[in-house]
N, C-alpha and C. Protein backbone atom coordinates (compact mmCIF):
# COMPACT_ATOMS: atom_id res chain seq x y z
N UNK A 1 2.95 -12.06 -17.67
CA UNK A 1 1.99 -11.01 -17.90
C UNK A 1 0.61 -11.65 -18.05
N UNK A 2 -0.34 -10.95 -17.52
CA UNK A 2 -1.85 -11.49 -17.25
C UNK A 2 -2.90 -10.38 -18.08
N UNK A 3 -3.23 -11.05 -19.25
CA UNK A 3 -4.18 -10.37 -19.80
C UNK A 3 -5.64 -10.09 -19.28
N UNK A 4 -6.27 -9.21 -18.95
CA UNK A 4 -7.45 -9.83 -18.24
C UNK A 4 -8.48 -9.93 -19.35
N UNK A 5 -9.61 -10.90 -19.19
CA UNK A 5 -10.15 -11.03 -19.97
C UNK A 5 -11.97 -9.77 -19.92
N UNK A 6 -12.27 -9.35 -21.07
CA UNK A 6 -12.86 -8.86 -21.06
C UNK A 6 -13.58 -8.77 -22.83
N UNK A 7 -15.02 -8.52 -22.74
CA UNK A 7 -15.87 -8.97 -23.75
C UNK A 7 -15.11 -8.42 -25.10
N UNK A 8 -13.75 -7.62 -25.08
CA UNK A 8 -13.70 -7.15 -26.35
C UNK A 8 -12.02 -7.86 -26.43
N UNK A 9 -11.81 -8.85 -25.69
CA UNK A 9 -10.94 -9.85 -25.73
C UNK A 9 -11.16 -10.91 -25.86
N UNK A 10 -12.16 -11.76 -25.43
CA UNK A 10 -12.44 -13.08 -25.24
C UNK A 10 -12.39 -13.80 -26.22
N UNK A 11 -12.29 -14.89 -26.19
CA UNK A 11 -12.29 -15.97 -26.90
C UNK A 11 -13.50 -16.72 -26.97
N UNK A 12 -13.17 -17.34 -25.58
CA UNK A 12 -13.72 -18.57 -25.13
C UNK A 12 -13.76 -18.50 -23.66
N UNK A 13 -14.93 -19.48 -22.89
CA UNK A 13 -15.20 -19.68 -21.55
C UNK A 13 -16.06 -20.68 -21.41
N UNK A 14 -15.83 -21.70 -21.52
CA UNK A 14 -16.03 -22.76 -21.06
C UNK A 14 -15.58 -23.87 -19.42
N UNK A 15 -16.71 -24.41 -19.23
CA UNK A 15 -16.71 -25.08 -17.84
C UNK A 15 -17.45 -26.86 -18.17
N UNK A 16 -16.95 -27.79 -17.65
CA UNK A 16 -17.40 -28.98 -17.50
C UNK A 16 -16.94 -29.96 -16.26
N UNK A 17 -18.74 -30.48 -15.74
CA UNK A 17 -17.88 -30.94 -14.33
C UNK A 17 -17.93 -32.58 -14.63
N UNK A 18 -17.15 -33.20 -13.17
CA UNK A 18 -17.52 -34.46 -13.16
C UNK A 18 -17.72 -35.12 -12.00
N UNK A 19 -18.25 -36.13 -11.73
CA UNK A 19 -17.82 -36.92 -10.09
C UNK A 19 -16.60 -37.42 -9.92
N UNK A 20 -16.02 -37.14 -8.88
CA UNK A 20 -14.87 -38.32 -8.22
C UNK A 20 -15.55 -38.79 -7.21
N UNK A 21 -15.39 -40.18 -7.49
CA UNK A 21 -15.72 -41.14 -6.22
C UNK A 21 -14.75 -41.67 -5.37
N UNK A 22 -14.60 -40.23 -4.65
CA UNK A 22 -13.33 -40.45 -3.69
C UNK A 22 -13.46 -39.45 -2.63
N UNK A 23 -13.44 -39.95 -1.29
CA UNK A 23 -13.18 -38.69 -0.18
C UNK A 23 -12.94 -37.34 -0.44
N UNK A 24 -13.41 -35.94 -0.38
CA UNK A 24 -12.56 -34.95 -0.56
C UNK A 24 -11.16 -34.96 0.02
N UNK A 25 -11.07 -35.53 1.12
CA UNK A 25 -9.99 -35.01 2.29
C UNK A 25 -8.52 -36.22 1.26
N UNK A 26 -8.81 -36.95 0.18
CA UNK A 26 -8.12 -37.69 -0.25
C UNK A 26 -8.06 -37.27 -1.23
N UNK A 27 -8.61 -36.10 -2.40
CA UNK A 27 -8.05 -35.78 -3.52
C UNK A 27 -7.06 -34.89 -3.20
N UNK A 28 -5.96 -34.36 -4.06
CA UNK A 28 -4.85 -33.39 -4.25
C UNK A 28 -4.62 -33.51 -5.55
N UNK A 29 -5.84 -32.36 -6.13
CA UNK A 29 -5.67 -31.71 -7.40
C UNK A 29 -4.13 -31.10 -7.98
N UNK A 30 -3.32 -30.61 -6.97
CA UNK A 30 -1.86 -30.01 -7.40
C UNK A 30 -1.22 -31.12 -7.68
N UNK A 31 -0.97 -32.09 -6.37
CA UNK A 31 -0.29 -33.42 -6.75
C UNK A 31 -0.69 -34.05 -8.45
N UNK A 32 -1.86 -34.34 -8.24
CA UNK A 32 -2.16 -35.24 -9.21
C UNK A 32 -1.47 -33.96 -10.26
N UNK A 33 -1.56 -33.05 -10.93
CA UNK A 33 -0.95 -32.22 -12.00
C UNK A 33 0.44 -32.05 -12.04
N UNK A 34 1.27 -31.77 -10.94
CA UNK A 34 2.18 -31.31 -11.11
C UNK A 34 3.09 -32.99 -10.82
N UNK A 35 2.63 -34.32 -11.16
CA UNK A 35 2.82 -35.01 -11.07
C UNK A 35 2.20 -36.48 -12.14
N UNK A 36 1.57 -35.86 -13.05
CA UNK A 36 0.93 -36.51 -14.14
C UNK A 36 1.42 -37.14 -15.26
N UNK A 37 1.66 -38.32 -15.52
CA UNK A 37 2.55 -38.57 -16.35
C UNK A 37 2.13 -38.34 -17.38
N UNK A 38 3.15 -38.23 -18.57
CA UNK A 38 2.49 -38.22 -20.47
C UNK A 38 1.82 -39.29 -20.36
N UNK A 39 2.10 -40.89 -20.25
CA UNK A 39 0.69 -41.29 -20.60
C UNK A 39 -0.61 -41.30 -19.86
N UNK A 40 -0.25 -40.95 -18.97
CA UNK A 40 -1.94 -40.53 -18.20
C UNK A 40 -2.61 -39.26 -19.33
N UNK A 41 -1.96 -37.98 -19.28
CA UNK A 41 -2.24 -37.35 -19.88
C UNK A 41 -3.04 -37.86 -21.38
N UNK A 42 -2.49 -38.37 -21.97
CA UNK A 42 -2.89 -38.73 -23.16
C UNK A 42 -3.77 -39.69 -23.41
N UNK A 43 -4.41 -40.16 -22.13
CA UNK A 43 -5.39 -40.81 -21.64
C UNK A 43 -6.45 -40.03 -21.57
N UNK A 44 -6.23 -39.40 -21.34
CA UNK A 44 -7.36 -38.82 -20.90
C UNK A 44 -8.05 -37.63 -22.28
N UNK A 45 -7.67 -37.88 -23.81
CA UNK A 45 -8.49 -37.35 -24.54
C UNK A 45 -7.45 -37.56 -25.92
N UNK A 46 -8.42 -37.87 -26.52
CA UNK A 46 -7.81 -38.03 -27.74
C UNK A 46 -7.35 -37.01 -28.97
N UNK A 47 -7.19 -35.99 -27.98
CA UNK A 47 -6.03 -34.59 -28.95
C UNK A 47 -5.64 -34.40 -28.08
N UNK A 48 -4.93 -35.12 -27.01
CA UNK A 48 -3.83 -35.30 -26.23
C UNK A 48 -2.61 -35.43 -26.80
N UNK A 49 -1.50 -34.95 -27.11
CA UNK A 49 -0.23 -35.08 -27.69
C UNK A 49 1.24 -35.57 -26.23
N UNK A 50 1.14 -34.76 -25.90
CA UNK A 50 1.82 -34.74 -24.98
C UNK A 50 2.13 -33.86 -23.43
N UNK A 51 2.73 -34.00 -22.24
CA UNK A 51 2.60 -33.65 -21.21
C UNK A 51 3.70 -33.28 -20.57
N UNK A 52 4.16 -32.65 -19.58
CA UNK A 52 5.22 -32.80 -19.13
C UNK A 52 5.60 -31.38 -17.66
N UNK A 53 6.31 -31.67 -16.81
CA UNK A 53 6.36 -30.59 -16.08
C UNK A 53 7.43 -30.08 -15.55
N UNK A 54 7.65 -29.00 -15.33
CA UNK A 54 9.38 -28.28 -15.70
C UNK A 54 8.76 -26.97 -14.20
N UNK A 55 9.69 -25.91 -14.44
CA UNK A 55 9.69 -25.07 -13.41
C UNK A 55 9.93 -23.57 -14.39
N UNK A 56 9.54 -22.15 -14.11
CA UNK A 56 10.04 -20.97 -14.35
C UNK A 56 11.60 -20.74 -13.71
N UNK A 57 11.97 -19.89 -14.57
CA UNK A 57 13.22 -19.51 -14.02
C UNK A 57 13.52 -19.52 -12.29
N UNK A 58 12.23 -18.09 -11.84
CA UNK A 58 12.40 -18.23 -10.38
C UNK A 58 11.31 -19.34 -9.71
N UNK A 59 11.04 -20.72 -10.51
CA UNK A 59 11.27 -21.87 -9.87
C UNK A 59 9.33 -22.26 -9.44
N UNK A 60 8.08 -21.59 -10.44
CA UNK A 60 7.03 -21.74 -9.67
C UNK A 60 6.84 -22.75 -11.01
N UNK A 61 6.08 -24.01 -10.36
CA UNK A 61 6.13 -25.14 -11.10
C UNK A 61 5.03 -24.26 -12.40
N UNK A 62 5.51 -25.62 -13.56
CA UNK A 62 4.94 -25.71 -14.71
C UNK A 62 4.59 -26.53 -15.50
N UNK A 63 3.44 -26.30 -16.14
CA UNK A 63 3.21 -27.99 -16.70
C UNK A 63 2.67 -27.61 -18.16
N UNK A 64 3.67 -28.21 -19.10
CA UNK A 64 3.45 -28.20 -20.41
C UNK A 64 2.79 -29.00 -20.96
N UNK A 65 1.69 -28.16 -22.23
CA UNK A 65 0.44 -29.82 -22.43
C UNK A 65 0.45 -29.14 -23.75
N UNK A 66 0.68 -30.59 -24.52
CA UNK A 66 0.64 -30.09 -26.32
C UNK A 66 -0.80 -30.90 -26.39
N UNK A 67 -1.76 -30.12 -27.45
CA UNK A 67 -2.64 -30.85 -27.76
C UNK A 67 -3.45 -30.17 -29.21
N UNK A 68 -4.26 -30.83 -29.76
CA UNK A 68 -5.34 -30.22 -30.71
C UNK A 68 -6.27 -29.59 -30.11
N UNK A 69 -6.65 -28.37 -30.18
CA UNK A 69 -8.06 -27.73 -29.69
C UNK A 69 -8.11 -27.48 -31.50
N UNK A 70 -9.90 -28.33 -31.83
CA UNK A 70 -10.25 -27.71 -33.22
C UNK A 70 -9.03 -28.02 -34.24
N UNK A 71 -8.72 -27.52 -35.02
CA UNK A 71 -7.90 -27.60 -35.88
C UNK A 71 -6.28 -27.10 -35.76
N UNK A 72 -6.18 -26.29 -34.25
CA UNK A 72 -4.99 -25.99 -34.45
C UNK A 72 -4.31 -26.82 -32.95
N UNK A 73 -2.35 -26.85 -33.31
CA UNK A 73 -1.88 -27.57 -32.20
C UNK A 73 -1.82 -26.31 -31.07
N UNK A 74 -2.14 -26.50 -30.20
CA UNK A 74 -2.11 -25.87 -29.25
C UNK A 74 -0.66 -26.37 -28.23
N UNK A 75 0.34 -25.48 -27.94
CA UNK A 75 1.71 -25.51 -26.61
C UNK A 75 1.22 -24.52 -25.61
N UNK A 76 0.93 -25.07 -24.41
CA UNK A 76 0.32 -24.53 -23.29
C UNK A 76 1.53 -24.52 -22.24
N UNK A 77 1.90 -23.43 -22.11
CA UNK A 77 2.83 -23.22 -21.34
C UNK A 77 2.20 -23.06 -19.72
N UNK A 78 1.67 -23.63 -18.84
CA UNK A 78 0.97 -23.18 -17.45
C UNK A 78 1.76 -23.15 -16.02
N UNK A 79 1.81 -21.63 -16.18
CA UNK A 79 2.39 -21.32 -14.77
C UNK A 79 1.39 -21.37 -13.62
N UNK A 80 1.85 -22.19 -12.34
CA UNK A 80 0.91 -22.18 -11.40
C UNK A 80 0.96 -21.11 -10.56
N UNK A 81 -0.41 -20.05 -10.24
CA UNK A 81 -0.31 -19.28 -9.58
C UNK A 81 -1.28 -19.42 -8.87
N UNK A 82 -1.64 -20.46 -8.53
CA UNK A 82 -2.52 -21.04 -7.04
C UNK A 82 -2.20 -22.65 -7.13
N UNK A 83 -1.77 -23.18 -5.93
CA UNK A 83 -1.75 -24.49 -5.75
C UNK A 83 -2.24 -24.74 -4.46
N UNK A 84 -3.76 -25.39 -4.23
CA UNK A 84 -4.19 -26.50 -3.70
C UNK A 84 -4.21 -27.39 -3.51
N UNK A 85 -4.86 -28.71 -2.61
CA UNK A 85 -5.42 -29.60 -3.21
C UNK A 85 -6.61 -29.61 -3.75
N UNK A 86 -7.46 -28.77 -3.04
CA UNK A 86 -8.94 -28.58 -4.00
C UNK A 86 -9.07 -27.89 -4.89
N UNK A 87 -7.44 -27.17 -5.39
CA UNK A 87 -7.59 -25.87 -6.00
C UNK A 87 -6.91 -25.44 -6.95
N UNK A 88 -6.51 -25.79 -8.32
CA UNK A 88 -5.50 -25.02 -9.24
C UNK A 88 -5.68 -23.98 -9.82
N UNK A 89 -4.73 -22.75 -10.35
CA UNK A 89 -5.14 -21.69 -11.40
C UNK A 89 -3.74 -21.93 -11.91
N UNK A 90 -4.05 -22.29 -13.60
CA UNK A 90 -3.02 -22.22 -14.18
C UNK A 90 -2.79 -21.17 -15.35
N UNK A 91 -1.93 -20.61 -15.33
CA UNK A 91 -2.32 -19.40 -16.28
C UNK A 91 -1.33 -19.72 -17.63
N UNK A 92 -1.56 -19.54 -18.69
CA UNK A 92 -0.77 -20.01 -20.14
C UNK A 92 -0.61 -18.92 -21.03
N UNK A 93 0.89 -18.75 -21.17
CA UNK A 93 0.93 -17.75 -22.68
C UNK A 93 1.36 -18.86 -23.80
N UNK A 94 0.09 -19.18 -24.58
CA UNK A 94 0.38 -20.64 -25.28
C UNK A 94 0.38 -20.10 -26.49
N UNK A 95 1.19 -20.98 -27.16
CA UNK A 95 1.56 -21.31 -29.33
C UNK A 95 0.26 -21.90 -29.33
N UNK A 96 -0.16 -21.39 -30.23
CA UNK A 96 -1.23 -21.69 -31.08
C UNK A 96 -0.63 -21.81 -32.78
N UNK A 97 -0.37 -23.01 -32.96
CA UNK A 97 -0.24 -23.11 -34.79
C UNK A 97 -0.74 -23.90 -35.61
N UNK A 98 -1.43 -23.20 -36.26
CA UNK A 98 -2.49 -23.55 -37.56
C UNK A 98 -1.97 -23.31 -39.28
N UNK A 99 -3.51 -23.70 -39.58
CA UNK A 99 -3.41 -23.11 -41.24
C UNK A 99 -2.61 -22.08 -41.68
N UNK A 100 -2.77 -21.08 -41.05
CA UNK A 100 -2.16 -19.79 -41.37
C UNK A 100 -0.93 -19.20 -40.63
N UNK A 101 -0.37 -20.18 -39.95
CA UNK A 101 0.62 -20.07 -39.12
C UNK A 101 0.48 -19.76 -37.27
N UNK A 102 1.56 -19.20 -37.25
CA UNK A 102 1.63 -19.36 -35.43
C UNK A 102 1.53 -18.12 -34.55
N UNK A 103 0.43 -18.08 -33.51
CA UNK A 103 0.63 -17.14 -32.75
C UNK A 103 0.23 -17.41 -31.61
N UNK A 104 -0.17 -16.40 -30.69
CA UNK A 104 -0.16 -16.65 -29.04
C UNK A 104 -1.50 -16.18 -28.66
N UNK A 105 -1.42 -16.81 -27.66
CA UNK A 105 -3.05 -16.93 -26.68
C UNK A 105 -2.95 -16.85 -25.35
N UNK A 106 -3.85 -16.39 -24.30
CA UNK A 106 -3.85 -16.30 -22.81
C UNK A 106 -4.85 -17.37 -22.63
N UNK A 107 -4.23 -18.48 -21.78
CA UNK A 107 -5.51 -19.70 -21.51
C UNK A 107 -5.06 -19.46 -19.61
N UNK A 108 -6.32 -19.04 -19.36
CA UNK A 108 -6.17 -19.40 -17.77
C UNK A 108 -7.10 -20.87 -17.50
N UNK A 109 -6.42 -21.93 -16.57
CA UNK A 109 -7.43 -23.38 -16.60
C UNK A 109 -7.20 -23.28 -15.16
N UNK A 110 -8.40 -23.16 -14.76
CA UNK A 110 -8.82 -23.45 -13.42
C UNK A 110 -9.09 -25.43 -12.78
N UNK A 111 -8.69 -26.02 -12.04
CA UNK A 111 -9.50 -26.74 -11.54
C UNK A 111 -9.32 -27.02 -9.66
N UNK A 112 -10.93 -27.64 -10.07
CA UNK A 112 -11.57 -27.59 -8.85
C UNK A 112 -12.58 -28.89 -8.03
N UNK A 113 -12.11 -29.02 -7.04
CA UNK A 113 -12.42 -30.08 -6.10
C UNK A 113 -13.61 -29.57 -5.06
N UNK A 114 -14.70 -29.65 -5.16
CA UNK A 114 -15.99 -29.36 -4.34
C UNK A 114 -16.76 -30.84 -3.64
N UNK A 115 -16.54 -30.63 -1.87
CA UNK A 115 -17.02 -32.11 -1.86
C UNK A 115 -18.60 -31.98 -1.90
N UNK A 116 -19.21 -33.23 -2.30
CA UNK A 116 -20.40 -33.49 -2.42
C UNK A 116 -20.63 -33.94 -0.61
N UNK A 117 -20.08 -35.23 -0.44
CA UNK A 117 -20.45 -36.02 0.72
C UNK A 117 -19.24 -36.38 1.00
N UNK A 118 -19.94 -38.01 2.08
CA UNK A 118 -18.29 -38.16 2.08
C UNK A 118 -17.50 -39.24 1.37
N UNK A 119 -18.09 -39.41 0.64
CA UNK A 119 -17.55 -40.67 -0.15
C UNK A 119 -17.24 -39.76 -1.67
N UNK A 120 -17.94 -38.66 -2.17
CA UNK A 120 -17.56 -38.10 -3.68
C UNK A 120 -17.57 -36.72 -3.60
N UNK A 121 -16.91 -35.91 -4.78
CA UNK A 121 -16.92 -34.77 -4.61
C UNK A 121 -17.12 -34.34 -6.31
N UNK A 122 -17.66 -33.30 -6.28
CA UNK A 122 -17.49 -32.91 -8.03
C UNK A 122 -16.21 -32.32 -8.48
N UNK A 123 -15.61 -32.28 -9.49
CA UNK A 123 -14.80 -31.75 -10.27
C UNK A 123 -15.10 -30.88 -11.42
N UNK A 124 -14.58 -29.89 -11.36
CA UNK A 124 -14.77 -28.60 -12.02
C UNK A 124 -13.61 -28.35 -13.03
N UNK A 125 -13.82 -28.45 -14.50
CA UNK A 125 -12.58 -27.81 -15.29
C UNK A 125 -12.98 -26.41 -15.95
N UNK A 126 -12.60 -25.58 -15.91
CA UNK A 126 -13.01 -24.35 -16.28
C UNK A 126 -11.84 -23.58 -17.11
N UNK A 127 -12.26 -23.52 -18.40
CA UNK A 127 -10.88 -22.73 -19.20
C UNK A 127 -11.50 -21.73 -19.56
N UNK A 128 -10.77 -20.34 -19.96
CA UNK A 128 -10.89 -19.05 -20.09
C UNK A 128 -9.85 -19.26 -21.27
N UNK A 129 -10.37 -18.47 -22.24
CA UNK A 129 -8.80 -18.02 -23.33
C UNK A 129 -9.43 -16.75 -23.71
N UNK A 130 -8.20 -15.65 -23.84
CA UNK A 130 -8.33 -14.59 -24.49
C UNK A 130 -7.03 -13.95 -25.21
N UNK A 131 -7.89 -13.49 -26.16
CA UNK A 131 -7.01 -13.00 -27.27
C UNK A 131 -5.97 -12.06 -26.51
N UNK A 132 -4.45 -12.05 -27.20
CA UNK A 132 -3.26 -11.65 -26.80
C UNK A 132 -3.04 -10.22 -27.71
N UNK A 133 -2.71 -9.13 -27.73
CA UNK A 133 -2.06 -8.45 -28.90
C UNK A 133 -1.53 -9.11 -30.50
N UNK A 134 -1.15 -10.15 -29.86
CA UNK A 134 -0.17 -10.58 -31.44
C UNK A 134 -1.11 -11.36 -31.55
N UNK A 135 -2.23 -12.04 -30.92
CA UNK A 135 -3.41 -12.88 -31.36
C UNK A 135 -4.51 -11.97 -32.44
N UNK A 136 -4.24 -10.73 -31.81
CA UNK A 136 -5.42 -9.78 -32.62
C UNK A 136 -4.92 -9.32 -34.16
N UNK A 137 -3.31 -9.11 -33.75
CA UNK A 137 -2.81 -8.66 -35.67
C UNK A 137 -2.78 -10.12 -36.33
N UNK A 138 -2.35 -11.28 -35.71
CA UNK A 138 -2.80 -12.45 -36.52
C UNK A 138 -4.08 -12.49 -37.30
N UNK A 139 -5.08 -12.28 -36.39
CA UNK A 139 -6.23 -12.65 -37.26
C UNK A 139 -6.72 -11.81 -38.25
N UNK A 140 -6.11 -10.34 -37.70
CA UNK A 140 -6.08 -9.40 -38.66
C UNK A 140 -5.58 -9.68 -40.43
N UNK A 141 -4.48 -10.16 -40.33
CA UNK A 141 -3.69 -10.23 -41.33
C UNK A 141 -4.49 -11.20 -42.01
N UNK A 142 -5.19 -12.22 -41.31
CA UNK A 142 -5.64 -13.43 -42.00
C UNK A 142 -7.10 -13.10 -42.84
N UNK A 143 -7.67 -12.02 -42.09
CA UNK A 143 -9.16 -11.86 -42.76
C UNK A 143 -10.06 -12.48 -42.00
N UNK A 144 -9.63 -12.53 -40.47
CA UNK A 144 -10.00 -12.94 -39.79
C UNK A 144 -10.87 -12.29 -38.14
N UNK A 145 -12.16 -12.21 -38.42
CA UNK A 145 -12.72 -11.63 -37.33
C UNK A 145 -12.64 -11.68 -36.10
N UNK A 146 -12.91 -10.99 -34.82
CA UNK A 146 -12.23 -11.64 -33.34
C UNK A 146 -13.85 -12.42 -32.87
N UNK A 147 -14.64 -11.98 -33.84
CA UNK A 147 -16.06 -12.93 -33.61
C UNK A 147 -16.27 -14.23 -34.19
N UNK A 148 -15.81 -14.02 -35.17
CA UNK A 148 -15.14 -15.62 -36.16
C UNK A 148 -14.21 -16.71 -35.25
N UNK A 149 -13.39 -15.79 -34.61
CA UNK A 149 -12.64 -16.75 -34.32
C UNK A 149 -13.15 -17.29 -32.69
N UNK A 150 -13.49 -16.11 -31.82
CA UNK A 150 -14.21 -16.46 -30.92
C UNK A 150 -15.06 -17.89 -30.90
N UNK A 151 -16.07 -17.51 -31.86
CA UNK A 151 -17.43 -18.77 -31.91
C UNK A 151 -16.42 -19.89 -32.49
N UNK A 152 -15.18 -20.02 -32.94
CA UNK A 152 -14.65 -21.17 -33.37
C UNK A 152 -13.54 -21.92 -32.32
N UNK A 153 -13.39 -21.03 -31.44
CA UNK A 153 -12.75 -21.41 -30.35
C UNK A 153 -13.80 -21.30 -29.30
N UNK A 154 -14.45 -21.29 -28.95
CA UNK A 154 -15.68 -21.47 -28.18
C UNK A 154 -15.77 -23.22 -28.39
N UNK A 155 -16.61 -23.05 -29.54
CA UNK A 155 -16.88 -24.52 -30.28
C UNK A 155 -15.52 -25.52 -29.66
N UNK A 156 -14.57 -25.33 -30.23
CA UNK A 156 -13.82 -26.55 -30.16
C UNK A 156 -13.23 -26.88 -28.63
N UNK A 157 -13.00 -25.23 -28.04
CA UNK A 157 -12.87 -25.47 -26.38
C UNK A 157 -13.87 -26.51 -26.31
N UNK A 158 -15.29 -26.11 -26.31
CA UNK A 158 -16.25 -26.48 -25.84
C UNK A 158 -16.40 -28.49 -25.74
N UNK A 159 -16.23 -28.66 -26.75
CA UNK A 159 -15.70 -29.82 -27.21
C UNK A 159 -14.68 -30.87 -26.50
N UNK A 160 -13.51 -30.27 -26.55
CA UNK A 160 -12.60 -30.87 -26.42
C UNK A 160 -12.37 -30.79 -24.49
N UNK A 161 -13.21 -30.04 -23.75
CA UNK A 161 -13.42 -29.80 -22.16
C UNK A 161 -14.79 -30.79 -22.09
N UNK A 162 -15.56 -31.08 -22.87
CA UNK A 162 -16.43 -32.34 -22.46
C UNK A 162 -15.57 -33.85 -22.57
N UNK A 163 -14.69 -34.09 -23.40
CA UNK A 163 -13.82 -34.94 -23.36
C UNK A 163 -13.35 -35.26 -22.42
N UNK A 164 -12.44 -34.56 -21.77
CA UNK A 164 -11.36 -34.31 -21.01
C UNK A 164 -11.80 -34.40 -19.83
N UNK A 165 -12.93 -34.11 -18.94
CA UNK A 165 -13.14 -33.71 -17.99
C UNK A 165 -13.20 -34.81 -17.15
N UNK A 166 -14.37 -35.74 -17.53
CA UNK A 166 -14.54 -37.11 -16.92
C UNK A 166 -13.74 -38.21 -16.96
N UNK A 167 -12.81 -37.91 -17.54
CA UNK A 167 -11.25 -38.84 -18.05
C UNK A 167 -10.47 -38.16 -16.88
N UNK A 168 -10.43 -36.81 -17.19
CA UNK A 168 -9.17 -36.29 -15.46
C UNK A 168 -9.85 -36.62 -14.49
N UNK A 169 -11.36 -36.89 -14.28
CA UNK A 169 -11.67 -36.70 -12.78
C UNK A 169 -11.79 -38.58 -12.23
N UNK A 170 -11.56 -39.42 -13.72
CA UNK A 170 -11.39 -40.56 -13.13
C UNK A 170 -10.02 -40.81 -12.65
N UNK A 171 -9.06 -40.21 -13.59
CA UNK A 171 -7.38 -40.41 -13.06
C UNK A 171 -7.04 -39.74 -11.99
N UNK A 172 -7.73 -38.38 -11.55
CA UNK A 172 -7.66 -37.89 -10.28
C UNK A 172 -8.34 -38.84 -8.83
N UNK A 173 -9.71 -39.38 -9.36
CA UNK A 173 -10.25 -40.59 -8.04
C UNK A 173 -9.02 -41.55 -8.47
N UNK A 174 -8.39 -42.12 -8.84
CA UNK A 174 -7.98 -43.25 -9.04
C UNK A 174 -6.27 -43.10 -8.39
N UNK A 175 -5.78 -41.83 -8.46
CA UNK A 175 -5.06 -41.06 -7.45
C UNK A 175 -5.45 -41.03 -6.29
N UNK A 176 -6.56 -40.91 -5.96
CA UNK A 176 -6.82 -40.71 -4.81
C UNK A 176 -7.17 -41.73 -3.97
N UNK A 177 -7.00 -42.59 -4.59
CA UNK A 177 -7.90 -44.19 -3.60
C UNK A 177 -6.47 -44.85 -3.82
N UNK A 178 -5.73 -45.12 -4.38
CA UNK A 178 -4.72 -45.95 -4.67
C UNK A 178 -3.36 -45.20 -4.79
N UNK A 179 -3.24 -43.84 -4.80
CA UNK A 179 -2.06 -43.13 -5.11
C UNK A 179 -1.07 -43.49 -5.76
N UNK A 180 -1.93 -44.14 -7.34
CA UNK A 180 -1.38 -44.48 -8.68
C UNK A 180 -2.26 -43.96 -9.44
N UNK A 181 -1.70 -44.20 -10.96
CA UNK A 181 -2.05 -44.11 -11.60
C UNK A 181 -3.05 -44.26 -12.46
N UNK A 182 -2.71 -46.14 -12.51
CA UNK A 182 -2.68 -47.10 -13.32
C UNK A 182 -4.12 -47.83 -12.36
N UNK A 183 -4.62 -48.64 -12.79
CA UNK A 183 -5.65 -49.73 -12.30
C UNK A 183 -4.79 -50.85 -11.61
């Protein structure tokens, strides 16, 4: 189920790009994800927990990413419902558990491969989260505003996607020139 996001849902919307210094015609944004190991993953930002990738029942890949956004652990469940190589949309009905306990969130994470020339191209991470039903009586119960929590998930998205970004788009060039990982 796809929440759509809209100003009396939102969370958060955040975007951060980077260079790959690598051919376009040689990145494969799907590969590199649906093929990423935990420790790459956890390379690439330090509220990185863990990684891993599995399938839905009727079989459309998935890639599970535990991490800290801000203060709470975030379980990102992401079903792929676009696979490129220049092109992912991953959509998440993710655990969110904190201070006050556990509830659910809609994170759609886009990424994106735009070539510059021919030697680099930019990289685009773009996350969307919006509040779920059981996200809204959570915060309810807590004394908790959907503007409070917004500007606090804003913030720490915001944050934790400047991290992240230039760390994936080096493990993605580094995929792409060597079709490893590792250095």
């Amino acid at each position: 189920m796809e929440i759509r996001q809209t100003p009396a849902n939102a969370l958060s919307h955040v975007v951060a790009k980077a260079i790959i210094n690598a051919p376009f015609e040689k990145v494969d944004i799907a590969d590199w994800l649906l093929n990423l190991p935990d420790a790459e993953y956890q390379k690439c930002s330090v509220n990185h927990i863990a990684a891993g990738i599995t399938s839905t029942y009727d079989g459309q890949p998935m890639s599970i990413n535990v991490e800290m956004i801000g203060d709470a652990l975030v379980v990102q469940h992401y079903v792929a419902t676009q696979l490129r190589p220049d092109y992912c949309r991953m959509l998440s009905q993710s655990d969110v558990i904190g201070k006050n306990g556990r509830t659910k969130v809609q994170v759609l994470w886009e990424l994106k491969a735009t070539r510059i020339d021919d030697d680099t191209c930019e990289y685009t991470n773009e996350i969307h989260a919006t509040a779920t039903p059981e996200f809204l009586e959570f915060i309810a119960a807590n004394g908790i505003t959907l503007g409070q929590a917004a500007a606090a998930r804003q913030l720490a998205s915001g944050l934790h996607n400047e991290e992240e970004t230039p760390l994936f788009a080096k493990s993605i060039e580094r995929k792409a020139l060597t079709g490893s990982y590792v250095i």
